[in-house]
N, C-alpha and C. Protein backbone atom coordinates (compact mmCIF):
# COMPACT_ATOMS: atom_id res chain seq x y z
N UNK A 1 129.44 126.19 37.95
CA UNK A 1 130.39 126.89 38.81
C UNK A 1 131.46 125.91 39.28
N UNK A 2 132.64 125.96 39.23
CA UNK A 2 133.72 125.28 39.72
C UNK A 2 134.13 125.65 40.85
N UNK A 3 134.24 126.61 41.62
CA UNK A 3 134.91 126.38 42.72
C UNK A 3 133.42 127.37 44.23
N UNK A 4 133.20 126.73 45.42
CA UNK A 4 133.06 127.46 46.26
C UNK A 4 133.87 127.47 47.34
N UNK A 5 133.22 129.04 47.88
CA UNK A 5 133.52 130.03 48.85
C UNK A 5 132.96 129.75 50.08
N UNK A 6 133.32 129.08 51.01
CA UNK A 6 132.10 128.93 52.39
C UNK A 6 133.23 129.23 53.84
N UNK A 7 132.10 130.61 54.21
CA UNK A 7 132.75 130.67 55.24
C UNK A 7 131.64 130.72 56.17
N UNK A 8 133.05 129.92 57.39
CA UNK A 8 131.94 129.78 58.88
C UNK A 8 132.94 130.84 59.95
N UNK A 9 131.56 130.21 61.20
CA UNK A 9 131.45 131.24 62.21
C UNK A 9 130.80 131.65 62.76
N UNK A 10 130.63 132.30 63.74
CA UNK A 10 129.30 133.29 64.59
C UNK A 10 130.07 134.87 64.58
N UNK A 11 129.41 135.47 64.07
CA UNK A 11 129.51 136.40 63.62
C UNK A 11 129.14 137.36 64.83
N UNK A 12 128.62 137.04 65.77
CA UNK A 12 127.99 137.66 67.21
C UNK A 12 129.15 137.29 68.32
N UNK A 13 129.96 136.17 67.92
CA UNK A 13 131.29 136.52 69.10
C UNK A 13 132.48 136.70 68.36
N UNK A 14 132.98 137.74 69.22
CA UNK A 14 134.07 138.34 69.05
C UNK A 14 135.27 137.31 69.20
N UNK A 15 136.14 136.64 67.91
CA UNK A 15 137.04 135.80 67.73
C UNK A 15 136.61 134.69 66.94
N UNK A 16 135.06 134.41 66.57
CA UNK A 16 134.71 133.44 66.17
C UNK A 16 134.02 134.30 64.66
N UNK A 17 134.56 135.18 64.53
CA UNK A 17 133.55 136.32 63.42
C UNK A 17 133.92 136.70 61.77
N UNK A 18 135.44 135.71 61.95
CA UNK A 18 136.15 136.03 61.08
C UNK A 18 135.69 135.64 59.77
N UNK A 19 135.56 133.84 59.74
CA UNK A 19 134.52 133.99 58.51
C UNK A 19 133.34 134.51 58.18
N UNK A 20 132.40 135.20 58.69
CA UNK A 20 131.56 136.03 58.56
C UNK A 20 132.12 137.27 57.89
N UNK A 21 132.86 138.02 58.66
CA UNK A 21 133.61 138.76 58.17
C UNK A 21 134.06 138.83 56.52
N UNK A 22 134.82 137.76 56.30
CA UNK A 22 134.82 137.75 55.00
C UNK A 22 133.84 137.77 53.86
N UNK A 23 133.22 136.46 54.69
CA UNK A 23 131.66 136.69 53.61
C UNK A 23 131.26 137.95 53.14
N UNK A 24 131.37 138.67 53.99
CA UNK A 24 130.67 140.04 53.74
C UNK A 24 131.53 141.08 52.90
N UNK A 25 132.38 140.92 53.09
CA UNK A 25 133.60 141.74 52.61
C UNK A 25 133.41 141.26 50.46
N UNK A 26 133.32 139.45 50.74
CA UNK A 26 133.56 138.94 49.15
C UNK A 26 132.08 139.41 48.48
N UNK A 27 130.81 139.58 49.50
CA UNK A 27 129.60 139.75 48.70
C UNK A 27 129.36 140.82 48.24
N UNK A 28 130.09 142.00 48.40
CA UNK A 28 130.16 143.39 48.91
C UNK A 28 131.25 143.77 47.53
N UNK A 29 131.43 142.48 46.85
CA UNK A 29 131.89 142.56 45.17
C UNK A 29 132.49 142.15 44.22
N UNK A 30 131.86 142.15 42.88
CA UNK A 30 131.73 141.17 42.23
C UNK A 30 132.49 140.17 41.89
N UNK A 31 132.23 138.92 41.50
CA UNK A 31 132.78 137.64 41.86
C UNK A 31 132.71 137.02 40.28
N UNK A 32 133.53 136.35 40.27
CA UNK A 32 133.92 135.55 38.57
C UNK A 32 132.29 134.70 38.92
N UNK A 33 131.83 134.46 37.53
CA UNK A 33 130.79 133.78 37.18
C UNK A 33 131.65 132.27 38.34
N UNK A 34 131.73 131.65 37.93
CA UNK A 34 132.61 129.99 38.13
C UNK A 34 133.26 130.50 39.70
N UNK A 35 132.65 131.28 40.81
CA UNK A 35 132.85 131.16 42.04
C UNK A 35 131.82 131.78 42.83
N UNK A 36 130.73 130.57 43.38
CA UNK A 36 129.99 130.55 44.77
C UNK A 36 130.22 130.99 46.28
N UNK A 37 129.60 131.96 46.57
CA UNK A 37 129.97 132.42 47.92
C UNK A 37 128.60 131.54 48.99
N UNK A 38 129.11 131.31 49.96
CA UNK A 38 128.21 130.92 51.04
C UNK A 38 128.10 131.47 52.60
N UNK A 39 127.16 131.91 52.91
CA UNK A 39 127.46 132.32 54.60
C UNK A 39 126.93 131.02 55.20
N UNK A 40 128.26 130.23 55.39
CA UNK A 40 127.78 128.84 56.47
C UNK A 40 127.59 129.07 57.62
N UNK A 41 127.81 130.39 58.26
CA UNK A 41 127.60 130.51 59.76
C UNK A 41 127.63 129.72 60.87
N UNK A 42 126.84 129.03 61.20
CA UNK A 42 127.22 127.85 62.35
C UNK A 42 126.47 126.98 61.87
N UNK A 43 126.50 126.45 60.62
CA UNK A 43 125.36 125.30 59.33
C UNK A 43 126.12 124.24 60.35
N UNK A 44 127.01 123.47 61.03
CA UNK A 44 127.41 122.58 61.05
C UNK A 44 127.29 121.75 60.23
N UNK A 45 126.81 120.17 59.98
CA UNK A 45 126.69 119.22 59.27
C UNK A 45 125.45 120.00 58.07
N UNK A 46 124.81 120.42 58.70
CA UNK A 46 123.96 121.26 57.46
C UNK A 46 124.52 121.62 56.24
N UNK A 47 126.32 122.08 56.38
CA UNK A 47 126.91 122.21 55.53
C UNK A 47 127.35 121.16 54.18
N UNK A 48 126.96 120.17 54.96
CA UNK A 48 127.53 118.56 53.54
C UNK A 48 126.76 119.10 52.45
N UNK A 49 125.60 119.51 52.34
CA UNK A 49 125.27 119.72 50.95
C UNK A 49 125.79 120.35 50.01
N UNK A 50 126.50 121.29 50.52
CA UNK A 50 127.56 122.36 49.82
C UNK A 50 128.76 121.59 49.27
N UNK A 51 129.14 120.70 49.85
CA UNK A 51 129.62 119.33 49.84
C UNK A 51 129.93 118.49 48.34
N UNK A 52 128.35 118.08 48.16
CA UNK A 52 128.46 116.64 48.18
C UNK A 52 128.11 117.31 46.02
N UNK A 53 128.37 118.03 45.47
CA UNK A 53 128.54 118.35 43.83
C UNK A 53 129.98 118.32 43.32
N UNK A 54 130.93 117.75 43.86
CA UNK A 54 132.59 117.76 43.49
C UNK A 54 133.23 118.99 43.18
N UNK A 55 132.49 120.09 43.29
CA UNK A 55 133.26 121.44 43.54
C UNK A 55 134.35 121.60 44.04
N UNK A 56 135.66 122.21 43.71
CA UNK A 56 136.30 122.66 44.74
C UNK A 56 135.92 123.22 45.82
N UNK A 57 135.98 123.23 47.21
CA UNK A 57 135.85 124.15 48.00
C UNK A 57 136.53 124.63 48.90
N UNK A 58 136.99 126.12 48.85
CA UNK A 58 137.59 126.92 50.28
C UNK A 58 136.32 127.20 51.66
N UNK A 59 136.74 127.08 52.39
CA UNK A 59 136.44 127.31 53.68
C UNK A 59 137.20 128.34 54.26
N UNK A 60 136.84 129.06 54.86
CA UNK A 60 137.43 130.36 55.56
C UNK A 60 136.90 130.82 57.04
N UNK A 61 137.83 130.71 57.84
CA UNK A 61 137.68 130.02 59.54
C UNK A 61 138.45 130.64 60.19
N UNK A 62 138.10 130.73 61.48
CA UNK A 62 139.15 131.28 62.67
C UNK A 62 139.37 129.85 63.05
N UNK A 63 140.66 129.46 63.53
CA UNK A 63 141.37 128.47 63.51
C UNK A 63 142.41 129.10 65.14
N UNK A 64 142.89 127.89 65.57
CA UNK A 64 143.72 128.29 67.35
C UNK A 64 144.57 127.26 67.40
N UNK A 65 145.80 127.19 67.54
CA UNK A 65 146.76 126.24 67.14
C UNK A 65 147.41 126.38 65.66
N UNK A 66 147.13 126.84 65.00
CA UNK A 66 148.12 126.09 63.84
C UNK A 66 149.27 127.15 63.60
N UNK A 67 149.13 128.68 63.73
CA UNK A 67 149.89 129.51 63.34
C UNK A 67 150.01 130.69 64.75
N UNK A 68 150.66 131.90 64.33
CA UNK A 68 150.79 132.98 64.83
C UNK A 68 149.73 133.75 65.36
N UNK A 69 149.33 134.40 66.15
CA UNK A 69 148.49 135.65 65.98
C UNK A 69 148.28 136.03 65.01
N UNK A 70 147.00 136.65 64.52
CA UNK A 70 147.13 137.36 63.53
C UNK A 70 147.84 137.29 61.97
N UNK A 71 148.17 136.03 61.85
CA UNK A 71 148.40 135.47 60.62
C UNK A 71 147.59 134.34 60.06
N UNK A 72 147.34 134.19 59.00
CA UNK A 72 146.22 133.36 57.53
C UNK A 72 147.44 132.39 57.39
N UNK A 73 146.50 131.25 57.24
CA UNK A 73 147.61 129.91 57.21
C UNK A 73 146.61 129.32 56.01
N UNK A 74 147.06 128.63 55.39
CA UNK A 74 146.71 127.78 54.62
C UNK A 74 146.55 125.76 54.65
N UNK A 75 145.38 125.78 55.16
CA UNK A 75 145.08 123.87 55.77
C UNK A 75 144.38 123.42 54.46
N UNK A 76 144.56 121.28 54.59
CA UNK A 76 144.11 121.10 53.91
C UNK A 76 143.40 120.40 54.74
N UNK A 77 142.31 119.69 54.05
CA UNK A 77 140.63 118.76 54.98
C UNK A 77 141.79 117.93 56.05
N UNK A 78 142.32 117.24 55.87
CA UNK A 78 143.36 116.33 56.76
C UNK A 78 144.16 116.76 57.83
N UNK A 79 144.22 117.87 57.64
CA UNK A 79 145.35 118.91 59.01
C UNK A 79 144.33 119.56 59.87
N UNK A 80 142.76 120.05 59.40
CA UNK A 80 141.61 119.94 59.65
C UNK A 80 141.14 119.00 60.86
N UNK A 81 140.54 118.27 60.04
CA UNK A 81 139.99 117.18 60.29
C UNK A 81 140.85 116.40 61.69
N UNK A 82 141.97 116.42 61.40
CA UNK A 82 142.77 116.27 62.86
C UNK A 82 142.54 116.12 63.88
N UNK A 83 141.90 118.01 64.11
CA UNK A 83 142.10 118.18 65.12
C UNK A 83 140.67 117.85 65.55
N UNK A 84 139.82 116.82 65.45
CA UNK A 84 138.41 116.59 65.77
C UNK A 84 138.75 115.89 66.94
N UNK A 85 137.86 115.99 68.27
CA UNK A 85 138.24 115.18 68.93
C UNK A 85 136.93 114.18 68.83
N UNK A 86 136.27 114.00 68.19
CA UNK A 86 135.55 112.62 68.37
C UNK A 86 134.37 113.15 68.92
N UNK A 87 133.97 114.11 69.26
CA UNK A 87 132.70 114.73 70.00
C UNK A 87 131.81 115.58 69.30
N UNK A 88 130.51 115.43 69.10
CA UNK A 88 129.59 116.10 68.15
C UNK A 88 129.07 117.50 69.55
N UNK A 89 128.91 118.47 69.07
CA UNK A 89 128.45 119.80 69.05
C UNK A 89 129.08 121.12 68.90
N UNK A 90 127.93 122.30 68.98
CA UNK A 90 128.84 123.53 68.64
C UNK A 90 130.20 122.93 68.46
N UNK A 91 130.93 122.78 69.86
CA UNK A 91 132.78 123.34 69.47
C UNK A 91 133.33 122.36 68.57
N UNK A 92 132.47 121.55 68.43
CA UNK A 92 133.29 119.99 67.38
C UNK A 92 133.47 121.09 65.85
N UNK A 93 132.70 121.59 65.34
CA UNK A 93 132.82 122.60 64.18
C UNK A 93 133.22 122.02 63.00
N UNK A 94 133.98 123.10 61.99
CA UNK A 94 134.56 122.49 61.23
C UNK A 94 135.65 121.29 60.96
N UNK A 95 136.29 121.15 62.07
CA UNK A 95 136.85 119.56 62.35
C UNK A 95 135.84 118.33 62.04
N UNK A 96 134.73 118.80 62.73
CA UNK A 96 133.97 117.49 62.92
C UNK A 96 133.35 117.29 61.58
N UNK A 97 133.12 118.02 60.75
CA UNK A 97 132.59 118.31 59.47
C UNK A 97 133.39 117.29 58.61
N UNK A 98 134.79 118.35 58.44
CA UNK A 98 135.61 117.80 57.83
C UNK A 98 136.12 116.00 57.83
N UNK A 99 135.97 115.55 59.15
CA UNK A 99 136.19 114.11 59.63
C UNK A 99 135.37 113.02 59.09
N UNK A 100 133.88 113.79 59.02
CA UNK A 100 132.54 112.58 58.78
C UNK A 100 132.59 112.68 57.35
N UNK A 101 132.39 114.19 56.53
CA UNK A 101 132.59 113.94 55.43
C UNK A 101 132.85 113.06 54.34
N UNK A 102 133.62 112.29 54.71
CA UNK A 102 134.00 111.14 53.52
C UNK A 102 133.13 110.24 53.52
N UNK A 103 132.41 110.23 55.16
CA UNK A 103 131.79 108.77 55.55
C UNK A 103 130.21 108.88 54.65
N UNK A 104 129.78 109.77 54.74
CA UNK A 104 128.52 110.55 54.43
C UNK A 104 127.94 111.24 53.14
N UNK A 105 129.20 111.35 52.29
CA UNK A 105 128.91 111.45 51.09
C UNK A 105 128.62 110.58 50.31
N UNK A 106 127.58 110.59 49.34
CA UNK A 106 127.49 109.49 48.42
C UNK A 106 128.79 109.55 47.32
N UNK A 107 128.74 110.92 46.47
CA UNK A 107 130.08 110.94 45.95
C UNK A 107 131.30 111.60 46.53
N UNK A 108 132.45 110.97 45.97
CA UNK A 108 134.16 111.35 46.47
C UNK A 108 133.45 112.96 46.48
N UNK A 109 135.17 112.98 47.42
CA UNK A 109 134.66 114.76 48.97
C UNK A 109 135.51 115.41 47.88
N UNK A 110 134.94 116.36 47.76
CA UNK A 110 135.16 117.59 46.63
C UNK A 110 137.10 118.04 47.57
N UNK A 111 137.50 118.39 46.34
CA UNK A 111 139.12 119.03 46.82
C UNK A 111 138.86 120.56 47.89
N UNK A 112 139.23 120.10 49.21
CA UNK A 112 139.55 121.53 50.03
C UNK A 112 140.33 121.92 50.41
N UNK A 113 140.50 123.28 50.92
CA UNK A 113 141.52 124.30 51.18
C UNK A 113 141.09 124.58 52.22
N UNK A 114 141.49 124.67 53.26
CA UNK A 114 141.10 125.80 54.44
C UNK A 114 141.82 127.88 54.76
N UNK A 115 141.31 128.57 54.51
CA UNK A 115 142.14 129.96 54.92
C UNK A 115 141.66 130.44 56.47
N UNK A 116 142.31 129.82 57.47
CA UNK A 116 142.55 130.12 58.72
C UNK A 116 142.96 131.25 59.25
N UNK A 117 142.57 131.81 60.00
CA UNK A 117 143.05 133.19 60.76
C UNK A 117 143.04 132.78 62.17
N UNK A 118 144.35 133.30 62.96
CA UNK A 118 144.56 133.32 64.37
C UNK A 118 144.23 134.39 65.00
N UNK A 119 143.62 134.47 65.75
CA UNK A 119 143.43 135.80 66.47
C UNK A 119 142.49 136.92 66.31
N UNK A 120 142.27 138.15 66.15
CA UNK A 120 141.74 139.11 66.20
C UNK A 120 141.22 139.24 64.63
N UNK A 121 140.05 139.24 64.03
CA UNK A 121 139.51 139.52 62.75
C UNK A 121 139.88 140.88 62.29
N UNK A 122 140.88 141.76 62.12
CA UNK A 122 141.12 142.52 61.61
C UNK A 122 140.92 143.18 60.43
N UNK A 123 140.35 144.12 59.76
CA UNK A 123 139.91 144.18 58.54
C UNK A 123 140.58 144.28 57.25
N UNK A 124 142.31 144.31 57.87
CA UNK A 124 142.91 144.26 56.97
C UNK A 124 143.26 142.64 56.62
N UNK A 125 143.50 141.58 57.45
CA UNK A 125 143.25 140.65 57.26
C UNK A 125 142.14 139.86 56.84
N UNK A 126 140.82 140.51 57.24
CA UNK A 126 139.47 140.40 56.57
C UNK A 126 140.07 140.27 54.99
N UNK A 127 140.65 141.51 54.70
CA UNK A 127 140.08 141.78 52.81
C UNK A 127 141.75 140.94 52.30
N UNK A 128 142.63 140.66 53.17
CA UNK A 128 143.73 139.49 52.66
C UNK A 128 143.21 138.22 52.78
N UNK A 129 142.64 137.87 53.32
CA UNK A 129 141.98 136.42 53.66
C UNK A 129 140.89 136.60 52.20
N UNK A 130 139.83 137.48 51.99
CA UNK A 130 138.92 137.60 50.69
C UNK A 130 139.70 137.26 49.87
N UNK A 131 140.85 138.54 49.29
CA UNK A 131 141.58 137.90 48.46
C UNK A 131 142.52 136.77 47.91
N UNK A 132 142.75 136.12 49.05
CA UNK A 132 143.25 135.14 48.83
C UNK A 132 142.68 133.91 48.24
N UNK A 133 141.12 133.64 49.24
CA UNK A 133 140.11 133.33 48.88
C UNK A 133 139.30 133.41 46.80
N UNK A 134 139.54 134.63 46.89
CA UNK A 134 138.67 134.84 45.05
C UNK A 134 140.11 134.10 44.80
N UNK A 135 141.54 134.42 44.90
CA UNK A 135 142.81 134.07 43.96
C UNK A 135 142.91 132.31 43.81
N UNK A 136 142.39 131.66 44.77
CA UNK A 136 142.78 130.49 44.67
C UNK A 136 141.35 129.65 43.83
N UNK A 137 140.00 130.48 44.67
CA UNK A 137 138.85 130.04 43.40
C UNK A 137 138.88 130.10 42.21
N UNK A 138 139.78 131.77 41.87
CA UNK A 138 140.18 131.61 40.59
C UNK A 138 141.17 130.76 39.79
N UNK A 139 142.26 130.15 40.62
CA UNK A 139 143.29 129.73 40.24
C UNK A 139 142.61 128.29 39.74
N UNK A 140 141.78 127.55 40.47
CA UNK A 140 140.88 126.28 40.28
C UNK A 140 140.46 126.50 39.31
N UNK A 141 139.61 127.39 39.35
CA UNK A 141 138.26 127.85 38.07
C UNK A 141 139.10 127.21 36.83
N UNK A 142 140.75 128.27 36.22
CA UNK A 142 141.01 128.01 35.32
C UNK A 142 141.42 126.88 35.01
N UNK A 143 142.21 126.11 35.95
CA UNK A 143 142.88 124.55 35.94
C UNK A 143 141.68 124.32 35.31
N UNK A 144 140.33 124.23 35.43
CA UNK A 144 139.06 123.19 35.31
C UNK A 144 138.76 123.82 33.80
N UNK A 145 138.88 124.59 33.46
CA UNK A 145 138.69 125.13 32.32
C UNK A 145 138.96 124.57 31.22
N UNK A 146 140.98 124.83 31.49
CA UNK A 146 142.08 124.65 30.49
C UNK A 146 141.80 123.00 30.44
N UNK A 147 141.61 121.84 31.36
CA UNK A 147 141.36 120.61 31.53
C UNK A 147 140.22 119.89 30.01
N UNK A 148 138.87 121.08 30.82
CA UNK A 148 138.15 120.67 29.60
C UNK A 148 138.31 120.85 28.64
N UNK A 149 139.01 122.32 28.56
CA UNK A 149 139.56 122.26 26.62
C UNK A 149 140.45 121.82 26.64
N UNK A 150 141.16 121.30 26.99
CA UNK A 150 142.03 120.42 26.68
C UNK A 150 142.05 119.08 26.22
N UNK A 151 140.38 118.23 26.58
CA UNK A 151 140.07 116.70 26.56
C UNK A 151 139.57 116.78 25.00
């Protein structure tokens, strides 16, 4: 499989539900062979294993600061990772993930994407955030493809 799907979140508060949300939305149908879905839920560091096989991976997150209400932004691990402030629990989250990552892997940190949502999990943004999500796993998938037939 070339590219995963991992989305976080708590799915039990309202604003924090969004990657859950999706999860459910992408499991709910069918998915290219060469793309992994994950419900990371609140895995925190639990998550490196998903990690640490050089996969591409998207992440799909409610995010506060980077954009509009109600608009999907597109981050990479570094614009991420940023905003960590240096403090381990719950709220450290995917920042804090993203930050240790490099330190903690045995092999180089697989290529990520973040699909961020501001605001209210909406379901129409739910199934734009999915799709955006399968379009860019897919878009990887083939790069990795055409690569190998290509060598």
């Amino acid at each position: 499989m070339a590219t995963r799907i991992i989305c976080v979140g708590n799915r039990h508060v309202h604003g924090d539900d969004f990657g859950p949300r999706v999860y459910d939305c992408l499991a709910g149908q069918p998915l290219p062979a060469s793309v992994d879905i994950v419900d990371g839920g609140l895995g925190g560091l639990g998550l490196l294993r998903y990690l640490e096989d050089g996969r591409h991976v998207v992440f799909v997150d409610a995010v506060a600061g980077f954009t509009a209400p109600g608009e999907i932004v597109l981050l990479d691990a570094a614009e991420v990772a940023g905003q960590c402030n240096g403090t381990f629990g719950h709220e450290a989250g995917l920042p804090y993930l993203l930050r240790v990552m490099p330190a903690v892997l045995d092999s180089p940190p697989p290529a990520i994407t973040v699909i961020g949502h501001e605001g209210e999990a909406t379901t129409q943004a739910v199934q734009a955030a999915a799709q955006l999500a399968l379009r860019l796993a897919s878009e990887v998938a083939t790069e990795i493809a055409d690569d190998v037939c290509c060598v």
